[in-house]
Protein backbone atom coordinates (compact mmCIF):
# COMPACT_ATOMS: atom_id res chain seq x y z
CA UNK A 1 219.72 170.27 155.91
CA UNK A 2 219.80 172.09 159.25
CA UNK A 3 222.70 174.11 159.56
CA UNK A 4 223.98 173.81 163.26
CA UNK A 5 227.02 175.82 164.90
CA UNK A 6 228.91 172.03 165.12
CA UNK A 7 228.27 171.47 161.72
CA UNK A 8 229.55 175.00 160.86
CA UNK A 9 232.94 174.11 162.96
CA UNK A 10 233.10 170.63 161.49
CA UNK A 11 233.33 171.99 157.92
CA UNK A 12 235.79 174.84 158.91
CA UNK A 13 238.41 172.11 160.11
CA UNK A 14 237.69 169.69 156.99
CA UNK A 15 238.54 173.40 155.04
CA UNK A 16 241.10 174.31 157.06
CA UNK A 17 242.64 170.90 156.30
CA UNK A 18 242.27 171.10 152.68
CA UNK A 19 243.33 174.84 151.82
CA UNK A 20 245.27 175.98 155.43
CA UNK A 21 244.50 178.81 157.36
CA UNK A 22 245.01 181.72 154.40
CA UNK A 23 242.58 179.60 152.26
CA UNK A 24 239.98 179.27 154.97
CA UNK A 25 237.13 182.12 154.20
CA UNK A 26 233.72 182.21 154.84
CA UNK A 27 232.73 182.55 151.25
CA UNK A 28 234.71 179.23 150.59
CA UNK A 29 233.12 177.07 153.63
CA UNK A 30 229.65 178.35 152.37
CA UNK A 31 230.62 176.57 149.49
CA UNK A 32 231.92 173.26 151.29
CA UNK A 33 228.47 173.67 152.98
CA UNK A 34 226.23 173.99 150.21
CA UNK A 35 224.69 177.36 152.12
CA UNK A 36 225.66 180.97 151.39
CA UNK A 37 228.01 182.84 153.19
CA UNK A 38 225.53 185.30 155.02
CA UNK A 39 223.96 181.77 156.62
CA UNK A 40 227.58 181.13 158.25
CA UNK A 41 226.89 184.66 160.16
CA UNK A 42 223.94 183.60 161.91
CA UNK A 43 225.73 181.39 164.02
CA UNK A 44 229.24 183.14 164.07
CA UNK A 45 229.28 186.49 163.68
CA UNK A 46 232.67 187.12 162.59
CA UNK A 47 235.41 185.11 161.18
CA UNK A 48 237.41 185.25 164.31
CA UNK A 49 234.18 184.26 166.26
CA UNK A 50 234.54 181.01 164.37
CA UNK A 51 238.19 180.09 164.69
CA UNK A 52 237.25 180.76 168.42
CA UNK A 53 235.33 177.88 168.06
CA UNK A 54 238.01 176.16 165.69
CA UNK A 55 240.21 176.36 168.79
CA UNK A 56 237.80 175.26 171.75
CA UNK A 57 237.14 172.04 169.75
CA UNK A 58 240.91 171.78 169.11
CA UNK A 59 241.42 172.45 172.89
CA UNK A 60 238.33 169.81 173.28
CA UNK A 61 240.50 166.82 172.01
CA UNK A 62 243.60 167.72 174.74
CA UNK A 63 242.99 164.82 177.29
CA UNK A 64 243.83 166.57 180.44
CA UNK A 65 243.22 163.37 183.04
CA UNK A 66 247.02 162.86 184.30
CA UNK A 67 248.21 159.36 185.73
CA UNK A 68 249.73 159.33 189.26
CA UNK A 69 253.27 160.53 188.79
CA UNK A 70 255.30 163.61 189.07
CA UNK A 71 254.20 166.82 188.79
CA UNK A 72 257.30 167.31 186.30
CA UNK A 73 256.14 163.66 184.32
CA UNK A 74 252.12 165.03 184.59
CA UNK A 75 253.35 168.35 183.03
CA UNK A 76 255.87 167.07 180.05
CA UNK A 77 251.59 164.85 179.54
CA UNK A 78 250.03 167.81 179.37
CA UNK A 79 252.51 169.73 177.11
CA UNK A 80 252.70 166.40 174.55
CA UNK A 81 248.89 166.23 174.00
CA UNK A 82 248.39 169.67 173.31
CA UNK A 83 251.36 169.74 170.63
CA UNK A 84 249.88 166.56 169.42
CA UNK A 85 246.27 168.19 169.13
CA UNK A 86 247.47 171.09 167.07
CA UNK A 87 248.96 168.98 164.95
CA UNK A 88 245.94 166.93 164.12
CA UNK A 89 245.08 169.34 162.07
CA UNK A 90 246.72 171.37 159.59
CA UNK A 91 247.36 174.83 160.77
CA UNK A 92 245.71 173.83 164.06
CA UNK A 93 248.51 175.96 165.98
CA UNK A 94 248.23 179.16 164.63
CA UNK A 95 244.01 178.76 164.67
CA UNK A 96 244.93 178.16 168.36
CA UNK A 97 247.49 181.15 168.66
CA UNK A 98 245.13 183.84 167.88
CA UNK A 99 241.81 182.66 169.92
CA UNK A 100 242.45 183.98 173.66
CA UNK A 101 239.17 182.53 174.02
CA UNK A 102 237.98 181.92 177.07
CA UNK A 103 235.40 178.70 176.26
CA UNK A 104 235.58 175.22 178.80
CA UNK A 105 238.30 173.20 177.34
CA UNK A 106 240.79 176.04 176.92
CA UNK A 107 239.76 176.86 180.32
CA UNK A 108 240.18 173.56 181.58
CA UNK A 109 243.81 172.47 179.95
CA UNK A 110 245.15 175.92 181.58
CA UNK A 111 243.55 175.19 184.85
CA UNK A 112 244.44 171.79 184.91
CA UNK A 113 248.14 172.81 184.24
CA UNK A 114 248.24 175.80 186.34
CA UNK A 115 246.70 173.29 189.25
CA UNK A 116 249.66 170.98 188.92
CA UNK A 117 252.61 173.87 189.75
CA UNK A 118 250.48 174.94 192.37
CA UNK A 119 250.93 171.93 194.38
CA UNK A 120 254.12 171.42 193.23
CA UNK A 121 255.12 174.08 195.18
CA UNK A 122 254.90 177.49 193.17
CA UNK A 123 252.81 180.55 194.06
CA UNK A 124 249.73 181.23 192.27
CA UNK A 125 250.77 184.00 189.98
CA UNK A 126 254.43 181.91 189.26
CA UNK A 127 252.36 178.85 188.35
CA UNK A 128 250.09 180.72 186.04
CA UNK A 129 252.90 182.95 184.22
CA UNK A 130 254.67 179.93 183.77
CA UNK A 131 251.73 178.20 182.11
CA UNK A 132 251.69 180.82 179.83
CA UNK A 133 255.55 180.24 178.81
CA UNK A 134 255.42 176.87 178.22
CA UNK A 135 251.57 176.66 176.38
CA UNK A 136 253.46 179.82 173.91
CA UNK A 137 256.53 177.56 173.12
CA UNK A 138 254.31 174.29 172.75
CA UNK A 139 251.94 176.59 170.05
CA UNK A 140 254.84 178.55 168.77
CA UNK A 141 257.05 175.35 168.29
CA UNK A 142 254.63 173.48 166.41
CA UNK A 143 253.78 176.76 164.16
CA UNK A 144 257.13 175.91 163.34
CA UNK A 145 256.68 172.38 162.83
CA UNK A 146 253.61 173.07 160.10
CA UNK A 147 255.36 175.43 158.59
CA UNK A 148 258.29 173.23 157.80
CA UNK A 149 255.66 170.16 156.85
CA UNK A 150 254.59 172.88 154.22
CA UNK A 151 257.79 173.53 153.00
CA UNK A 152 258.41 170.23 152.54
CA UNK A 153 255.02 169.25 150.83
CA UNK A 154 255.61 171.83 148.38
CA UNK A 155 259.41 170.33 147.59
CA UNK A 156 260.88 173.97 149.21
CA UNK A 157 261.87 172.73 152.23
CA UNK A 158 265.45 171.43 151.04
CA UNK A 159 266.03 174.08 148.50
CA UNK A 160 266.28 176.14 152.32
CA UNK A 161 268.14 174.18 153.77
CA UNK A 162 271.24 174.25 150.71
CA UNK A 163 270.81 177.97 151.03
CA UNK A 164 271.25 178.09 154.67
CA UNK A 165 274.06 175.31 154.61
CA UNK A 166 276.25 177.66 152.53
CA UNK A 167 276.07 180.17 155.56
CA UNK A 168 276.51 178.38 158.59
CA UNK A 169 277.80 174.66 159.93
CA UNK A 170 276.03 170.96 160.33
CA UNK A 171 275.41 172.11 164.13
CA UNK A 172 273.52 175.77 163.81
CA UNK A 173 271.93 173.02 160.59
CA UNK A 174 270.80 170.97 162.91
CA UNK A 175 268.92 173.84 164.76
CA UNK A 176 266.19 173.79 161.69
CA UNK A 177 266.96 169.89 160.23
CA UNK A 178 266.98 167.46 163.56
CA UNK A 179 263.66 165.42 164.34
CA UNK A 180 260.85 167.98 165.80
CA UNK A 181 259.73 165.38 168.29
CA UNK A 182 263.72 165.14 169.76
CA UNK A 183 263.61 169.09 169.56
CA UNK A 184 260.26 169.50 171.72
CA UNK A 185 261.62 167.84 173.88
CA UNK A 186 264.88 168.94 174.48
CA UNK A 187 263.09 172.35 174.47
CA UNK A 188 260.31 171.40 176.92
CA UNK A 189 263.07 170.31 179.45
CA UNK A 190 264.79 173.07 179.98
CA UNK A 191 261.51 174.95 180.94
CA UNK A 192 261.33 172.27 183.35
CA UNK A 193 264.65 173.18 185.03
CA UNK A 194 263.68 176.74 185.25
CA UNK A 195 260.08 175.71 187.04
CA UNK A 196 262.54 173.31 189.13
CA UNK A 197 264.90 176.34 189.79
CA UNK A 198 261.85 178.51 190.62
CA UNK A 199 260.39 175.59 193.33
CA UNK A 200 264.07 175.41 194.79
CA UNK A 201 263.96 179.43 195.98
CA UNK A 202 260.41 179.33 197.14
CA UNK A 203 261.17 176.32 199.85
């Protein structure tokens, strides 16, 4: 068989899915492959070169066409699918965290979003800093999120929980323990109100 670059990416998300991002190496997706390792370098020519790619077709899935609506309804769209596409895939935010790559889709999601404060109102460089916020606390929140799906795949999740329960109260609990969609939310909002605060003092 032809070994293409999509075919190369395709394995290294069925791997990444299987083992997680520490188990992902290129000696191990030869393997999934059937080719040897030094076959994986002609089309990538570095591991990070590859979750580059990894990313841009995780960034590829984010649907970034936005109903009519608000720009504060479009935006909370936006943020939802991309927390949604990292968690399609196991690891998926932290392959995302470290690319900085520049490819079309990645491109595209931050232009889209960075579009949508600009007519709301905020100044170029505002709109894209604050792009930047809320894309870290999507991918940093759902870091979270797989991390804790781990912990509780591999029956450690609650032993944490008894050991944080003897030092603290149900509410700081409920911090680590409530529903991660409720949390994203609640979290997503108040970014909102600062964007809202920062389009109130640039009327």
């Amino acid at each position: 068989m032809l070994l293409r670059k999509a075919n190369v990416v395709d394995g290294a998300l069925a791997l990444l899915d299987d083992t997680g991002l520490d188990g992902l190496t290129m000696r191990k997706l030869g393997e999934a492959l059937g080719v040897r390792a030094g076959a994986l370098y002609r089309h990538f020519p570095s591991k990070q070169a590859l979750l580059d790619a990894m990313a841009e077709r995780i960034m590829a899935s984010v649907e970034v066409t936005l109903e009519p609506g608000h720009w504060s309804e479009q935006g909370v769209a936006l943020a939802g699918r991309l927390r949604h596409a990292l968690l399609r895939h196991r690891d998926g935010a932290r392959v995302v965290a470290g690319a900085y790559t520049a490819e079309a889709h990645t491109v595209l999601f931050g232009n889209t979003s960075a579009a949508l404060l600009r007519q709301a109102g905020l100044p170029p460089r505002q709109a894209a800093w604050a792009v930047a916020a809320v894309s870290q606390y999507v991918i940093g929140h759902t870091i979270e999120e797989q991390a804790r799906a781990d912990l509780v795949e591999g029956g450690l999740w609650s032993k944490k929980m008894d050991a944080f329960t003897e030092l603290s109260d149900d509410v700081a609990l409920s911090a680590f323990d409530a529903d991660p969609e409720e949390r994203f939310v609640y979290g997503l909002q108040l970014f909102l109100n600062g964007i809202r605060h920062e389009l109130s003092t640039t009327e």
